[in-house]
Protein backbone atom coordinates (compact mmCIF):
# COMPACT_ATOMS: atom_id res chain seq x y z
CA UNK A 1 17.16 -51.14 -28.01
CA UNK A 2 15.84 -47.95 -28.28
CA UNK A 3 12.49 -46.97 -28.62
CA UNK A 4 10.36 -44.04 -31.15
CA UNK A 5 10.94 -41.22 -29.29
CA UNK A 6 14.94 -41.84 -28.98
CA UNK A 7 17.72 -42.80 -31.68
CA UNK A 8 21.60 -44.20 -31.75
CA UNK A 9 22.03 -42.28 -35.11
CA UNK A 10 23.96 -39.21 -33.84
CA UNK A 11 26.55 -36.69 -34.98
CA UNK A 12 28.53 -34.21 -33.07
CA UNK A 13 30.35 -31.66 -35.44
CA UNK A 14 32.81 -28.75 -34.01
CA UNK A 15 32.59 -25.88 -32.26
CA UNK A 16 31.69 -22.58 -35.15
CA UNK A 17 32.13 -18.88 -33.83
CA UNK A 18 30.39 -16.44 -35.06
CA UNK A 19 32.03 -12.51 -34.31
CA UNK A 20 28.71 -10.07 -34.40
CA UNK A 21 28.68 -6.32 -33.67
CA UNK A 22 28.19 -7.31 -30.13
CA UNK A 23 30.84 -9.81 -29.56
CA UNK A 24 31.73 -13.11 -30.74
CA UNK A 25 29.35 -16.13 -29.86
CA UNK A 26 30.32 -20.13 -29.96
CA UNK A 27 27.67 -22.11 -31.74
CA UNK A 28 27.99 -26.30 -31.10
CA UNK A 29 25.49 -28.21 -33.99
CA UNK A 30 25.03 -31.54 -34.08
CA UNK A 31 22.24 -34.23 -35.17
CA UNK A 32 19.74 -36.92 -33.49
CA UNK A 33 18.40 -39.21 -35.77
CA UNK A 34 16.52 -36.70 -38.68
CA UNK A 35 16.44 -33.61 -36.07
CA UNK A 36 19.42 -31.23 -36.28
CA UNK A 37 20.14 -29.05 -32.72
CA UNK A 38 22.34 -26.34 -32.00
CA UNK A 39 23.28 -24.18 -29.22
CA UNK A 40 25.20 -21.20 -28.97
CA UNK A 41 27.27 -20.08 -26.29
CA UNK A 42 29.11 -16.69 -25.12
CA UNK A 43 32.46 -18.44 -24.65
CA UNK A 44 34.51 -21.77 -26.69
CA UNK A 45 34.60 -23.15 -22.97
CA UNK A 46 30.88 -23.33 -22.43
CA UNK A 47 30.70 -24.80 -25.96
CA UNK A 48 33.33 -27.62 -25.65
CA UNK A 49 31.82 -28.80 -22.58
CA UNK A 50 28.45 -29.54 -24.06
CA UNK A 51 30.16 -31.00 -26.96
CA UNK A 52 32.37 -33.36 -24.58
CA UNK A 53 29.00 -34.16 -22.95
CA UNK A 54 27.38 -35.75 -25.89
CA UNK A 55 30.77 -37.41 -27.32
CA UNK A 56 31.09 -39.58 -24.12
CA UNK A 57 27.34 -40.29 -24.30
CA UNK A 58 27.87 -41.32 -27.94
CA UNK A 59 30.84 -43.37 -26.93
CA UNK A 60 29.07 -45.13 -24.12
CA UNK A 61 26.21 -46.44 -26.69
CA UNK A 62 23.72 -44.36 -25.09
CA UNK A 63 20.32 -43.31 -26.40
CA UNK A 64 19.67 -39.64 -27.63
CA UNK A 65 16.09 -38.16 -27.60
CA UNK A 66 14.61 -37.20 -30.60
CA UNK A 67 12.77 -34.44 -29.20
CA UNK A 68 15.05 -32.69 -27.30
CA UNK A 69 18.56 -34.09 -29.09
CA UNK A 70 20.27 -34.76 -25.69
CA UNK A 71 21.08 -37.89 -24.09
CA UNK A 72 18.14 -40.16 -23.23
CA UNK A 73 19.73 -43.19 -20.25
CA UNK A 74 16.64 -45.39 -20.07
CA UNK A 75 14.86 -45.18 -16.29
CA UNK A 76 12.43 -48.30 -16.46
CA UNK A 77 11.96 -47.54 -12.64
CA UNK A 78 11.45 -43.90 -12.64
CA UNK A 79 7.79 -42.96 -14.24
CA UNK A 80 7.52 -40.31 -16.58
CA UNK A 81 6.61 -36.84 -14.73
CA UNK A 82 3.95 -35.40 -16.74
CA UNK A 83 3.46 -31.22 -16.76
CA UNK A 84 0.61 -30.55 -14.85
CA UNK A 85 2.01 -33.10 -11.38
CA UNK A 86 5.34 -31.31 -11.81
CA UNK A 87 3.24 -27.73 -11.44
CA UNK A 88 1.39 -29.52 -8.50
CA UNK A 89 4.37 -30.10 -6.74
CA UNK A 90 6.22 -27.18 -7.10
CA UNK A 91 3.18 -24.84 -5.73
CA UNK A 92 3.06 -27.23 -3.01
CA UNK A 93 7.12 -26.96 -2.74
CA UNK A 94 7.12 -22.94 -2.58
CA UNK A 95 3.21 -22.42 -0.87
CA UNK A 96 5.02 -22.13 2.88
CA UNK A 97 7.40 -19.22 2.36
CA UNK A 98 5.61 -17.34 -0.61
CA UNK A 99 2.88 -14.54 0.79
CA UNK A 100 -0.81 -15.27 -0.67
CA UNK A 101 -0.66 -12.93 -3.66
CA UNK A 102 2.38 -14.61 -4.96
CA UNK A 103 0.70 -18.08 -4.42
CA UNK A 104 -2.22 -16.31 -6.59
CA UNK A 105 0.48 -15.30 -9.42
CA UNK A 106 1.97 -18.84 -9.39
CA UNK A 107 -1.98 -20.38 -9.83
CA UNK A 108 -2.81 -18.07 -12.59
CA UNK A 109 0.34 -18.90 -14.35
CA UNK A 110 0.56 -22.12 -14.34
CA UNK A 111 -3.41 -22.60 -14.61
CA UNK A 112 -3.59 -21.01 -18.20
CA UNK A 113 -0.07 -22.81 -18.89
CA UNK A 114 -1.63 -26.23 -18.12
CA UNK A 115 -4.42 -25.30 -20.17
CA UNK A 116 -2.20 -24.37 -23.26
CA UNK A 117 -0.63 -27.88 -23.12
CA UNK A 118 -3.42 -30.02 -22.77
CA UNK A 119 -5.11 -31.77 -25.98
CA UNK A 120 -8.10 -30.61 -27.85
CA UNK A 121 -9.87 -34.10 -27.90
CA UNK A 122 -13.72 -34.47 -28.78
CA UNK A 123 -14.34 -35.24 -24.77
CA UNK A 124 -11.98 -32.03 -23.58
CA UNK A 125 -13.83 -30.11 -21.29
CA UNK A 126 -14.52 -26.23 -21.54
CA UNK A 127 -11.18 -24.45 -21.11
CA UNK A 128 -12.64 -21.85 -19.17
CA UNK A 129 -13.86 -24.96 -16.56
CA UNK A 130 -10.40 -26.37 -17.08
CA UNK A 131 -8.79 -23.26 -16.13
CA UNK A 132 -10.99 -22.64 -13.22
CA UNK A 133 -10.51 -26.03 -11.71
CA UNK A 134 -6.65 -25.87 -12.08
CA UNK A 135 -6.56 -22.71 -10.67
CA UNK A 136 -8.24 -23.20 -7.56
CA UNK A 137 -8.50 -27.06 -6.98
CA UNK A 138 -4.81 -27.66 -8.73
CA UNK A 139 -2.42 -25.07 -7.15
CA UNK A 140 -4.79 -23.69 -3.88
CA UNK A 141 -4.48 -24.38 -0.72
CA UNK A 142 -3.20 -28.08 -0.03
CA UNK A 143 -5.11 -28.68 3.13
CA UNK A 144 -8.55 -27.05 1.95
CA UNK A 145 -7.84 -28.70 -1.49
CA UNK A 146 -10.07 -31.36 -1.91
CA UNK A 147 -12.60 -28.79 -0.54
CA UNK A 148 -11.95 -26.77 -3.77
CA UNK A 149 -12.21 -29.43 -6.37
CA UNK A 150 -15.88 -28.48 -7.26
CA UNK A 151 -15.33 -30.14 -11.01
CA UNK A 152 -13.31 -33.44 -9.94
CA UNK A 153 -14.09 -34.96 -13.39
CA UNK A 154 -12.41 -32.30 -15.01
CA UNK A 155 -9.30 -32.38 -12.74
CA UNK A 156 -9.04 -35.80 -13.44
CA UNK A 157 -9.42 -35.48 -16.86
CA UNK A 158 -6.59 -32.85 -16.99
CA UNK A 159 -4.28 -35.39 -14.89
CA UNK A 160 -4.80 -38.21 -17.60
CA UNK A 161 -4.31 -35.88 -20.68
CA UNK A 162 -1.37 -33.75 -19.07
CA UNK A 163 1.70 -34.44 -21.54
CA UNK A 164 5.07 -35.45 -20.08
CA UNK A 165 7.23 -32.27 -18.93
CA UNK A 166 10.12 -33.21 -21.19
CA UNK A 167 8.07 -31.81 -23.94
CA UNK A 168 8.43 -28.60 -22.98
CA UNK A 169 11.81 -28.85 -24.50
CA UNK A 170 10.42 -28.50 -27.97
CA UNK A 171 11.09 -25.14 -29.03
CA UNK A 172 7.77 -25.02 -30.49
CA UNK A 173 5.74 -26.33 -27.41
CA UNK A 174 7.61 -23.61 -24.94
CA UNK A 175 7.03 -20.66 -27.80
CA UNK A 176 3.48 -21.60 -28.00
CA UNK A 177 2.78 -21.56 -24.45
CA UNK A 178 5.33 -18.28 -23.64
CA UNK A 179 2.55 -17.00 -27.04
CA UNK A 180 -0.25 -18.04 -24.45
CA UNK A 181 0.62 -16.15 -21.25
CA UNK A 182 1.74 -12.84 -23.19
CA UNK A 183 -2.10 -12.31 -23.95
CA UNK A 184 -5.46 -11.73 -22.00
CA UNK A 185 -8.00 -14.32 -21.82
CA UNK A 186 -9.56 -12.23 -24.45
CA UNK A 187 -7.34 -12.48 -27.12
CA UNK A 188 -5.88 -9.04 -26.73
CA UNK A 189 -2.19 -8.30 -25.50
CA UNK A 190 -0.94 -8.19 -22.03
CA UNK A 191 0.60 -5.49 -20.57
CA UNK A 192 4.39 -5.99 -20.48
CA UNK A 193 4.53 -6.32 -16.54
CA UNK A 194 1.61 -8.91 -17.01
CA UNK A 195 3.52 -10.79 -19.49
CA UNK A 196 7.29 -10.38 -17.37
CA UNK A 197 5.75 -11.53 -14.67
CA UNK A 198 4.14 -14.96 -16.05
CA UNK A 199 7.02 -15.42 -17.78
CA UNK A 200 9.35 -15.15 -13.96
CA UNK A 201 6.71 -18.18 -12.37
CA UNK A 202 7.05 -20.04 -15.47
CA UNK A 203 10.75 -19.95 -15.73
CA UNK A 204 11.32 -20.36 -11.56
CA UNK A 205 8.70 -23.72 -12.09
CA UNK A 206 11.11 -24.82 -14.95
CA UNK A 207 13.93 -24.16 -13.48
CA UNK A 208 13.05 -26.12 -10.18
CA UNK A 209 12.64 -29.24 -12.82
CA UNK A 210 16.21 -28.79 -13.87
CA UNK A 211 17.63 -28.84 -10.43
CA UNK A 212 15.50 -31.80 -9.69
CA UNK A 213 17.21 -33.62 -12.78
CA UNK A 214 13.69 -33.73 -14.91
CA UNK A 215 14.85 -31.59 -17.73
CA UNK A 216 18.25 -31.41 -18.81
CA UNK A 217 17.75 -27.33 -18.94
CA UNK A 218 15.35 -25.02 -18.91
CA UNK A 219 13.91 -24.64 -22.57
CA UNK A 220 13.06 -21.00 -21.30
CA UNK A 221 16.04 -19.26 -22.30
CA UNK A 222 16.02 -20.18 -25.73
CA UNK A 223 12.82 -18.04 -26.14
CA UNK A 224 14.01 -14.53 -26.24
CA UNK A 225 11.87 -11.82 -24.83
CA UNK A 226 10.14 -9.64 -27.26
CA UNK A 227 9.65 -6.64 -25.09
CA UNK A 228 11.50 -4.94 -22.63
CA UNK A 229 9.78 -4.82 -19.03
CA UNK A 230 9.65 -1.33 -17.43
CA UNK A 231 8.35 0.14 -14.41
CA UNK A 232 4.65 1.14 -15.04
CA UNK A 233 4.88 5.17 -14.92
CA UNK A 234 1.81 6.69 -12.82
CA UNK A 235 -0.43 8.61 -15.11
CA UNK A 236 -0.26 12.18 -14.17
CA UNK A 237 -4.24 11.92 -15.02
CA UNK A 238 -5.07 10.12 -12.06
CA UNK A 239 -3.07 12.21 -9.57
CA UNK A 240 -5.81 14.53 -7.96
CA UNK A 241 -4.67 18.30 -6.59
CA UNK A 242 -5.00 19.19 -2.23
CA UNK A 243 -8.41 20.90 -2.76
CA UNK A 244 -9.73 17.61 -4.99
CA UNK A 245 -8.21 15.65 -2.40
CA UNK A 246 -9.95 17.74 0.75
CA UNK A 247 -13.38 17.35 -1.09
CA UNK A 248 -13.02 13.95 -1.38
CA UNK A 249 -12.51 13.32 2.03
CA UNK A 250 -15.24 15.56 3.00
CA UNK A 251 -17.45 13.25 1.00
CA UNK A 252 -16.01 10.24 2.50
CA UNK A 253 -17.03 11.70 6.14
CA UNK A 254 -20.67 12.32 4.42
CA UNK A 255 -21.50 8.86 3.37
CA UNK A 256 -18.89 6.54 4.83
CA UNK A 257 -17.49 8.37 8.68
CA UNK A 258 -15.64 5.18 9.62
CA UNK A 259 -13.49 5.35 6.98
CA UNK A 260 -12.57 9.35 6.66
CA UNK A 261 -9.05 8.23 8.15
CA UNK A 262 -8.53 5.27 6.20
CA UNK A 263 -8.57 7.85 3.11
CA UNK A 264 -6.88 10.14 5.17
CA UNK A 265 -4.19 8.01 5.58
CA UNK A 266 -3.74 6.88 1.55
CA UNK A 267 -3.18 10.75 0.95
CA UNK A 268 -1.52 12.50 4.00
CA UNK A 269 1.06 9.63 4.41
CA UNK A 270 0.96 7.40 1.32
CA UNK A 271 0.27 4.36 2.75
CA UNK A 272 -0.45 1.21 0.15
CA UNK A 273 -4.65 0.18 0.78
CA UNK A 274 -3.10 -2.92 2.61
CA UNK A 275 -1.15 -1.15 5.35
CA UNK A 276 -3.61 1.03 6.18
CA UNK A 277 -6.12 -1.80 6.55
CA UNK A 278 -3.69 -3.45 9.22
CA UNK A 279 -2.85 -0.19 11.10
CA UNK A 280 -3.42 -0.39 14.87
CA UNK A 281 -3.41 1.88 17.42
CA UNK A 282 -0.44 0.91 18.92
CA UNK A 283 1.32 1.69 15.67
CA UNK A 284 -0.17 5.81 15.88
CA UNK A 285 1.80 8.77 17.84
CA UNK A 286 -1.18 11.24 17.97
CA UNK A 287 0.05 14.68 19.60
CA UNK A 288 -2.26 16.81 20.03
CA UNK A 289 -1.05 19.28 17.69
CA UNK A 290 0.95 19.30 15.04
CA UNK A 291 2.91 16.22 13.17
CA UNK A 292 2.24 12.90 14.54
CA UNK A 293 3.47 9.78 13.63
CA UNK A 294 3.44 6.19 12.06
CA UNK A 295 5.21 3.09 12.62
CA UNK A 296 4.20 0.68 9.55
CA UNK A 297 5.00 -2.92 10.91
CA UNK A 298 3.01 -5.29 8.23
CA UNK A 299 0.09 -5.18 5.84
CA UNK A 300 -3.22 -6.65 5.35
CA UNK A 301 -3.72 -8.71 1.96
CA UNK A 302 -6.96 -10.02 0.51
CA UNK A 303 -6.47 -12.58 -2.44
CA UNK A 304 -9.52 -15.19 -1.39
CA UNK A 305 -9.08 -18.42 1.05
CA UNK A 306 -7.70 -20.60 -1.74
CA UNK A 307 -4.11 -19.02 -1.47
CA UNK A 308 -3.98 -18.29 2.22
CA UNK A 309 -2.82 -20.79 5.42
CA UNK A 310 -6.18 -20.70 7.25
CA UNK A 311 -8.98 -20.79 4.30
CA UNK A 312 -9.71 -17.02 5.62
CA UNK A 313 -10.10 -14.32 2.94
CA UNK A 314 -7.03 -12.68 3.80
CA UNK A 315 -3.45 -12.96 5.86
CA UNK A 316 -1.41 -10.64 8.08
CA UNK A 317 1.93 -10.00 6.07
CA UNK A 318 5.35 -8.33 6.41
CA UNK A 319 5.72 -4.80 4.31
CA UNK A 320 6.24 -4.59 1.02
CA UNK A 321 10.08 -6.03 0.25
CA UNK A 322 11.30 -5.83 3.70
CA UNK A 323 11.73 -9.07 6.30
CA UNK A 324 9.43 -10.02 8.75
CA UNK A 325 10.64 -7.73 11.90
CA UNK A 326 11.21 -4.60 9.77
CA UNK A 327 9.42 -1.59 10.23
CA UNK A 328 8.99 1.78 8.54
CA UNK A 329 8.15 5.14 10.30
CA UNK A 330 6.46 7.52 8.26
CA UNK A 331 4.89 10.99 9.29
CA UNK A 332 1.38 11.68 10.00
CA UNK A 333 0.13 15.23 8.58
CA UNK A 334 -1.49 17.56 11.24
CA UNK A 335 -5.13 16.68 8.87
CA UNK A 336 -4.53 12.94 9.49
CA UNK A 337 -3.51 13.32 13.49
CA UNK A 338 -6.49 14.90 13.96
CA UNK A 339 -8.82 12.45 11.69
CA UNK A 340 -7.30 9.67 13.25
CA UNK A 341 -8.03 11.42 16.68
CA UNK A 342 -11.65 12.12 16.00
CA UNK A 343 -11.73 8.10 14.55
CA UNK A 344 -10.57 7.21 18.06
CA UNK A 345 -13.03 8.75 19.43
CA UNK A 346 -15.92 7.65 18.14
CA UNK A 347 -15.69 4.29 16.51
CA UNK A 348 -14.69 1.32 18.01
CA UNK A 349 -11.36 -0.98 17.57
CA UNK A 350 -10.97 -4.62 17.08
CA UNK A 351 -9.63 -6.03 20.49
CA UNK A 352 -6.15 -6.07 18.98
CA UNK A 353 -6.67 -2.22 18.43
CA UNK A 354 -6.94 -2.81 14.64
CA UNK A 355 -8.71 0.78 13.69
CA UNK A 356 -10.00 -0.38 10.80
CA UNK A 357 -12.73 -2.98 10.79
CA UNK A 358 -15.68 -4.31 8.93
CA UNK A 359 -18.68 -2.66 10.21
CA UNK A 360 -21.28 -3.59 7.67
CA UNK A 361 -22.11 -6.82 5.94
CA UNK A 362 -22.22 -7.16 2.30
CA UNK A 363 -25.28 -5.56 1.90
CA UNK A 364 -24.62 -2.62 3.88
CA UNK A 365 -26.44 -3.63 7.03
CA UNK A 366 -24.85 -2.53 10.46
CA UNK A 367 -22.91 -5.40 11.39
CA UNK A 368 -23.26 -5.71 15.90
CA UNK A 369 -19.70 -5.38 17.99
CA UNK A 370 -17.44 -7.08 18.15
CA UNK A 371 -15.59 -5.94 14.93
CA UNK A 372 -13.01 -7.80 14.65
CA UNK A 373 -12.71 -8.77 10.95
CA UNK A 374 -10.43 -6.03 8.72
CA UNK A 375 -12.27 -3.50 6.83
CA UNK A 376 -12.66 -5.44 3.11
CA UNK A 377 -11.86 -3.77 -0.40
CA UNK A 378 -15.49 -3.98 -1.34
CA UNK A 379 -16.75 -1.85 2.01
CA UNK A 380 -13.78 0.36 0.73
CA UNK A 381 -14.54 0.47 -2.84
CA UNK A 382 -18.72 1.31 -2.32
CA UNK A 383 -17.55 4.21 -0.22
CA UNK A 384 -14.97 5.44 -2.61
CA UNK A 385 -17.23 5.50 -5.81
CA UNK A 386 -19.67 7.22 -3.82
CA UNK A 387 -17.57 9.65 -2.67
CA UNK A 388 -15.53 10.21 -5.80
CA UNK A 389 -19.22 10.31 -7.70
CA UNK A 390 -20.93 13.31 -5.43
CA UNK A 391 -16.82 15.33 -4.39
CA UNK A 392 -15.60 15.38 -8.58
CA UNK A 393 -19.59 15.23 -10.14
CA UNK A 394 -18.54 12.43 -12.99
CA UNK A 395 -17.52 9.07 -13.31
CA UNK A 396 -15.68 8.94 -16.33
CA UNK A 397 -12.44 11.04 -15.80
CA UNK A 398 -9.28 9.04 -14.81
CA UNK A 399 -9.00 11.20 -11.64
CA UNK A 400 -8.80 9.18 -9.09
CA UNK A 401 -10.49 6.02 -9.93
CA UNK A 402 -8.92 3.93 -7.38
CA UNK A 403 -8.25 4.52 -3.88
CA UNK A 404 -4.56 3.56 -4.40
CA UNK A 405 -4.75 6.74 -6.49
CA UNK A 406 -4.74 8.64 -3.04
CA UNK A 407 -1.09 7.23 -2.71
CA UNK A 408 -0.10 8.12 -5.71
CA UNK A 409 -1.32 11.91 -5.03
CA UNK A 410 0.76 11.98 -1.83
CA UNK A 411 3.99 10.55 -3.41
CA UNK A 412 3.69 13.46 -5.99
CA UNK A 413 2.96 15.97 -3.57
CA UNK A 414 5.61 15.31 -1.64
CA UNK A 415 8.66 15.42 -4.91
CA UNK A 416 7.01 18.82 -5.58
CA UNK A 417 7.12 20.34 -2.42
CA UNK A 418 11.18 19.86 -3.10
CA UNK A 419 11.53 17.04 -0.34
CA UNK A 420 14.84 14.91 -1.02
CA UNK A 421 13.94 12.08 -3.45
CA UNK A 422 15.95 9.70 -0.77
CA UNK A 423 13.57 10.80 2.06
CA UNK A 424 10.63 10.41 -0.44
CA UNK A 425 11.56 7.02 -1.51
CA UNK A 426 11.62 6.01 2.46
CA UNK A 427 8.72 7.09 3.55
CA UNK A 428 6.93 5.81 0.93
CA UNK A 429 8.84 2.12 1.10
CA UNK A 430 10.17 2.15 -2.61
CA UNK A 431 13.95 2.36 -3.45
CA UNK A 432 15.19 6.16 -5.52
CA UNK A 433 14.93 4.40 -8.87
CA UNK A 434 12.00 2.87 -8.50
CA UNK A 435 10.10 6.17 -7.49
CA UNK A 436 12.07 8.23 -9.89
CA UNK A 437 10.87 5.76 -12.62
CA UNK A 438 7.17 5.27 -11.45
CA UNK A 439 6.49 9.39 -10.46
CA UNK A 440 8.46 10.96 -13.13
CA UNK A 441 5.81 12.04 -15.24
CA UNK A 442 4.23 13.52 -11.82
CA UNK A 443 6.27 16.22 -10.43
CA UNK A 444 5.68 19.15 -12.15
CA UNK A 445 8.12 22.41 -12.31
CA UNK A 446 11.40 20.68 -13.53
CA UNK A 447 10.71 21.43 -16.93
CA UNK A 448 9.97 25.43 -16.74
CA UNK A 449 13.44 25.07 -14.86
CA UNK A 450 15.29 23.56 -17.19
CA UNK A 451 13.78 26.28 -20.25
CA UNK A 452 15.10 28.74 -18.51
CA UNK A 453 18.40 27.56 -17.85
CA UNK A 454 18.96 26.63 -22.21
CA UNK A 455 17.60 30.02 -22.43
CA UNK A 456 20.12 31.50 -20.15
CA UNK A 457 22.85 29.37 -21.62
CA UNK A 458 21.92 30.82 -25.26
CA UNK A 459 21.55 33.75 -24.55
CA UNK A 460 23.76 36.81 -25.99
């Protein structure tokens, strides 16, 4: 006998195409109890298969579910999986081969998704606690986990309340919570990365339920995006000229002298803030004179001990994009060889010959050898407002507000000095379309080029 949420009253009708501007699309209807369905397909074969699916169920007397108007075979064995367990074991499932920033994606995802789905009863805790607690006592690290779990009472309350993931195959339950992740926690709108990217964890955690034979398919794809997802395009009004640059660096050398070649190293050679943190001596060709160079074999990535193997603030990790043993050699700027040199010289390493190191706590007070900790992003951060503050005299212009902005300044440089696009794109460890998309808007000269060409062409 079947029970509320499934029904015996079904209806299958035929296969109706529909021939739009763009093609011609197969659409399959048919009915569970009151609920009507439908699904529409690029090809008839697609179609008839799902239609042949649900006559055999029909014929063999079984259930259909109400709420998602497929076939419902009763499992008295199998408990139901509800939403929030199913997230807990996939982040568990993927934590091992994911780096620590992705692990951090997956937890902020899937923390405000939770959140979305659970009831708003009169003994609901504060979403803001909810969201905390699912974020880092949910989906961090397994083995410091119960460490984390700071609000246990609120966990548990989330693991009673959590609805059943088959619900997610409402189209209004997955349109609500797809609504949820394209915003800020402030109401306002994500930016269309932000919002791509919550919607790829969401979909990969769904789509690891389908394999697993919890959903029958991943309600995901019948939510079409709403905006297209594009590379975000530097703003030309951070990018900072050679002599803002120099002055910069001649501040860092004033109030920060440790990290003059960290800088250095952002803007002569465009290295990401993470691989310069995990650059080593052993990685530097220093010549005397002249171009020197670097071999880039990993970075150094800071996301908080909750999404990292060890409980440490941050993990040693392969390049950007490129496997474990990969390298990539980029050269070192006759300014930088000879910062790096004078770095040598006076500061010291970490025994591994990591150059550079956290020499100050978080107060600022001289920290005594060894130094073996990475330099962190605040120590980086105080030194590069500072800097910025007394080398540009405001704080308010978009020039340069981050240090990554030093990058950005050497990727540009280099276009407009004429160097290949190809070679750009490798020293800087991004593919041609990639930088072509990101530093269009930065390399200046093109379009005085191109006047005078149309005015060439037109002319009599």
């Amino acid at each position: 006998m079947a029970d509320a949420e499934t029904t015996f009253d079904v209806r299958v009708w035929g296969v109706t195409p529909y021939r739009g501007r763009r093609g011609t699309t197969y659409s399959l209807r048919w009915r569970a109890g009151g609920e009507r369905f439908h699904r529409t397909f690029a090809s008839r074969k697609l179609a008839d298969g799902l239609r042949a699916e649900l006559l055999v169920a029909v014929r063999r007397g079984e259930p259909f579910s109400i709420r998602t108007g497929m076939p419902s075979p009763p499992q008295p064995d199998q408990p139901e999986v509800t939403f929030l367990a199913w997230c807990r074991q996939y982040c568990a499932t993927k934590w091992p081969d994911i780096s620590p920033q992705h692990r951090k994606s997956l937890a902020e995802t899937l923390a405000r998704a939770n959140v979305t789905m659970l009831p708003d009863r009169h003994d609901s805790p504060d979403p803001d606690a909810l969201r905390r607690g699912l974020y880092r006592g949910a989906f961090g690290s397994p083995t410091d986990r119960p460490a984390l779990d700071s609000e246990p009472l609120t966990l548990a309350w989330a693991d009673r309340h959590s609805p059943p993931l088959q619900i997610l195959s409402e189209i209004g339950v997955i349109r609500h919570v797809v609504s949820e992740l394209a915003t800020n926690l402030d109401g306002s709108k994500a930016a269309s990365t932000t919002s791509a990217r919550r919607r790829a964890v969401l979909h990969g955690c769904l789509q690891a339920a389908v394999h697993e034979g919890l959903l029958p398919e991943n309600p995901l794809v019948r939510v079409p995006r709403t905006r297209k997802t594009r590379h975000a395009a530097v703003d030309r009004r951070v990018v900072i000229n050679p002599d803002q640059a120099r002055a910069i660096l001649d501040a860092v050398r004033r109030v920060s002298p440790e990290l003059e070649s960290y800088f250095a190293c952002l803007y002569y050679a465009g290295l990401r803030p993470a691989e310069a943190r995990n650059l080593r001596l052993v990685n530097c060709h220093l010549p005397s004179a002249g171009w020197g160079r670097l071999t880039l074999t990993g970075s150094y990535q800071s996301v908080g001990g909750a999404f990292t193997d060890g409980g440490v603030s941050g993990e040693e990790r392969e390049l950007k994009h490129r496997d474990p043993a990969e390298s990539r050699e980029v050269p070192a700027h006759p300014q930088l060889v000879q910062a790096l040199r004078r770095h040598v010289q006076e500061f010291t390493r970490s025994s591994d010959g990591r150059l550079f190191v956290n020499r100050t706590g978080t107060s600022g007070v001289p920290l005594p050898p060894p130094h073996e900790s990475p330099v962190s992003m605040s120590t980086v951060y105080r030194a590069w407002h500072r800097a910025r503050a007394e080398a540009l005299g405001t704080s308010d212009s978009f020039l340069a507000r981050r240090p990554y902005d030093l990058r950005h300044a050497a990727v540009s440089t280099w276009l407009n000095a004429g160097v290949p696009a190809a070679q750009v794109a490798d020293w800087a460890g991004h593919t041609v379309a990639v930088l072509l998309t990101v530093y269009a808007k930065c390399i200046d000269g093109e379009q005085d080029a191109a006047l005078k060409r149309i005015e060439q062409a037109t002319a009599r």
